[in-house]
C-alpha atoms as a PDB file:
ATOM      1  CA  UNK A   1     -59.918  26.648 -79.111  1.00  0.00           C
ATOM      2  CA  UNK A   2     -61.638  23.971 -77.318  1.00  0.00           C
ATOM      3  CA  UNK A   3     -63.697  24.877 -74.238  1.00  0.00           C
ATOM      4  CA  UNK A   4     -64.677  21.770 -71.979  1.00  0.00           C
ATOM      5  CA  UNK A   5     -66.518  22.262 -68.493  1.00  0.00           C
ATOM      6  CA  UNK A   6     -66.778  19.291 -65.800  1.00  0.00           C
ATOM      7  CA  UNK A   7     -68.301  18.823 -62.493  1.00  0.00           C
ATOM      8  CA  UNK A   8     -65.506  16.784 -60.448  1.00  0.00           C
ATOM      9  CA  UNK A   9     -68.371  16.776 -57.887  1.00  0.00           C
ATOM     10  CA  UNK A  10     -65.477  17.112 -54.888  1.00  0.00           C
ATOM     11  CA  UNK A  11     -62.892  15.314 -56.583  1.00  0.00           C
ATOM     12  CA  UNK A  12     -60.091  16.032 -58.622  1.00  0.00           C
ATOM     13  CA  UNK A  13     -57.794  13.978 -61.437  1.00  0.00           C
ATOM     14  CA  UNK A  14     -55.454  13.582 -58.681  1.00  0.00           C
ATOM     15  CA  UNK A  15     -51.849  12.611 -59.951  1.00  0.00           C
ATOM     16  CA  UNK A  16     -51.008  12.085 -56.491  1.00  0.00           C
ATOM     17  CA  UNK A  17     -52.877   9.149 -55.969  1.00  0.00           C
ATOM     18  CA  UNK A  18     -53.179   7.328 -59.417  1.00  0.00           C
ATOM     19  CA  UNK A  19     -50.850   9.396 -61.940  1.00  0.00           C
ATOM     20  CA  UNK A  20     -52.120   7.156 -64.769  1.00  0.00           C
ATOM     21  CA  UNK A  21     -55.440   7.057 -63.980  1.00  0.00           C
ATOM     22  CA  UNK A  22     -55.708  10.886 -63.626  1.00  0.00           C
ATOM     23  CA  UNK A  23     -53.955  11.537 -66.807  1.00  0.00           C
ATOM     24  CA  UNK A  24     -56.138   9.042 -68.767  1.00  0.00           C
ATOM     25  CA  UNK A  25     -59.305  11.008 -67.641  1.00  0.00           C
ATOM     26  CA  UNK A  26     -57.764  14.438 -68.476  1.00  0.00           C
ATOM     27  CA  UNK A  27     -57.222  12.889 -72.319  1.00  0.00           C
ATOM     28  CA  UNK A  28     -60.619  11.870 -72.241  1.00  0.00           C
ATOM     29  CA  UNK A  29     -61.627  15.865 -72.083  1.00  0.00           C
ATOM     30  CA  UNK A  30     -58.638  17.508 -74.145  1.00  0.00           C
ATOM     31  CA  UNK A  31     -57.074  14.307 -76.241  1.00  0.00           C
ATOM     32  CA  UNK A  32     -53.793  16.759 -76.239  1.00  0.00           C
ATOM     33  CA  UNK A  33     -52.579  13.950 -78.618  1.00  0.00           C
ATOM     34  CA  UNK A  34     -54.893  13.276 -81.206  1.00  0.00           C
ATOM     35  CA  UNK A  35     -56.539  16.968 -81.496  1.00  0.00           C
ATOM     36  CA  UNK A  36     -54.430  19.869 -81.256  1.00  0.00           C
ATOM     37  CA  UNK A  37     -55.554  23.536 -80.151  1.00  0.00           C
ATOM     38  CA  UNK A  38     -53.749  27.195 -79.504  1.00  0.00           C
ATOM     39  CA  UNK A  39     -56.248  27.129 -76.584  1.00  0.00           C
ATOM     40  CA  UNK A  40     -57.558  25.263 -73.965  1.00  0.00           C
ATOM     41  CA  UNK A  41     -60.559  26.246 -71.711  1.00  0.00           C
ATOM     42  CA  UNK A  42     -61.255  24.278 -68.435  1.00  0.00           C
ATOM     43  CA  UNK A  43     -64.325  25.360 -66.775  1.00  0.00           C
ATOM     44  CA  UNK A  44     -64.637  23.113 -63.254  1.00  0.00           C
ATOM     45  CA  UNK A  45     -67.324  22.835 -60.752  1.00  0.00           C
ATOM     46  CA  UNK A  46     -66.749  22.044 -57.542  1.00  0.00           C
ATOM     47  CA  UNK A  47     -63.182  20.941 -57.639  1.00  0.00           C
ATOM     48  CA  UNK A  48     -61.501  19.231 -54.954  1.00  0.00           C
ATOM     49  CA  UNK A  49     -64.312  19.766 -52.492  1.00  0.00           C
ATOM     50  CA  UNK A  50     -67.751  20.881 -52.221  1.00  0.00           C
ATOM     51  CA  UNK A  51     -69.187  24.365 -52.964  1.00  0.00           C
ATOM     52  CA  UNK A  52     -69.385  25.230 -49.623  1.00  0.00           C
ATOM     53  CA  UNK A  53     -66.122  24.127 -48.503  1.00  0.00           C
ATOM     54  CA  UNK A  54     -64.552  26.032 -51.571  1.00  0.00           C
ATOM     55  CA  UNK A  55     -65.733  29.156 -49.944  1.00  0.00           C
ATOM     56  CA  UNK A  56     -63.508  28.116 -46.678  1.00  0.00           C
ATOM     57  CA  UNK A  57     -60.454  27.069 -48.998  1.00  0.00           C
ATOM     58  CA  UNK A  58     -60.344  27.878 -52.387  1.00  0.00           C
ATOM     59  CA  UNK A  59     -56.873  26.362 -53.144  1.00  0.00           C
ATOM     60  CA  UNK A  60     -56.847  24.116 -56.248  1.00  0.00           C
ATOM     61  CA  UNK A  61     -53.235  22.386 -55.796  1.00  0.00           C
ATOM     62  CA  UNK A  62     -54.315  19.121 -56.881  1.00  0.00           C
ATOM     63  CA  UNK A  63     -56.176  20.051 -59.422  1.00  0.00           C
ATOM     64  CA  UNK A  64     -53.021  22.490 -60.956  1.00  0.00           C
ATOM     65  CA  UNK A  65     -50.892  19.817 -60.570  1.00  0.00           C
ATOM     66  CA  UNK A  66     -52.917  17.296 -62.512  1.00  0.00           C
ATOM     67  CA  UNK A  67     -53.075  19.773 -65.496  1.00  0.00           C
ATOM     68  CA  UNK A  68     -49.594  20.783 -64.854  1.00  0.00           C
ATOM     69  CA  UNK A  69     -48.986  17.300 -65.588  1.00  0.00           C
ATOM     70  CA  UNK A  70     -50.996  16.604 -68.002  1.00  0.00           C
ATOM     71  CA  UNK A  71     -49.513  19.377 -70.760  1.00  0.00           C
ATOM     72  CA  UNK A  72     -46.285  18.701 -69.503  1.00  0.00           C
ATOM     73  CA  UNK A  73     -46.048  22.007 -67.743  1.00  0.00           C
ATOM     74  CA  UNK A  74     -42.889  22.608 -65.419  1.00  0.00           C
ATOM     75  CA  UNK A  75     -43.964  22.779 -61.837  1.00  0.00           C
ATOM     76  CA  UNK A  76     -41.432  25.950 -61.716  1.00  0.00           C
ATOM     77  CA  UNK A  77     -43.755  27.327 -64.270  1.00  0.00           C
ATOM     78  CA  UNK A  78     -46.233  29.838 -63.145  1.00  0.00           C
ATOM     79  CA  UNK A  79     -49.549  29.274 -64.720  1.00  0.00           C
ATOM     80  CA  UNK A  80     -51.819  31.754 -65.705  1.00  0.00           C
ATOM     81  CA  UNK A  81     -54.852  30.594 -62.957  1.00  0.00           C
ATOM     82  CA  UNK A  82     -51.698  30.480 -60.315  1.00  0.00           C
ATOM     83  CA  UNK A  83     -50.580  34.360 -61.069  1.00  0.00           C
ATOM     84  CA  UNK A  84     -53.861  35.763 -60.971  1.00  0.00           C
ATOM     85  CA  UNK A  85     -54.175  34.199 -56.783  1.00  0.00           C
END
C-alpha cells in the first residue's frame, strides 16, 4: 500500500490544461511505473479550490480526471470516490 497526502493549495494536476505536465507530477507521488502497489491512498487538501469554497462546491472533476488518467482508468469507469457522491 502506499499512502501519499498533498496540499494542491487550490489547484489541481489538471489534464485539461497541460496533460503532460499533470501526469508528470502525479508520477512524482505514486511512480505507478517504477514501484508497484495493490493500493493506492490519496489524501488531498484543498483541491481545486480553497477550503472555504469547497464547502460551496465540493465537486472534484478535475482532480478525478487527472487520476483517472493517470492509472489509465476508463472515464466510463465508476471510481470508488465517484460512487460514494
Amino acid at each position: 500500500m502506499l499512502a501519499v497526502t498533498y496540499n494542491l493549495g487550490g489547484k489541481v494536476f489538471d489534464v485539461e490544461a497541460d496533460r503532460e505536465k499533470a501526469l508528470a507530477q502525479m508520477d512524482d507521488l505514486f511512480r505507478k511505473d517504477d514501484v508497484w502497489h495493490d493500493i493506492y491512498v490519496f489524501g488531498t487538501q484543498e483541491a481545486e479550490r480553497t477550503i472555504a469554497e469547497s464547502m460551496f462546491d465540493e465537486s472534484k472533476r478535475r482532480l478525478t480526471a487527472a487520476v483517472k488518467a493517470y492509472f489509465d482508468i476508463p472515464d466510463d469507469e465508476e471510481t470508488l470516490w465517484e460512487a460514494e457522491q
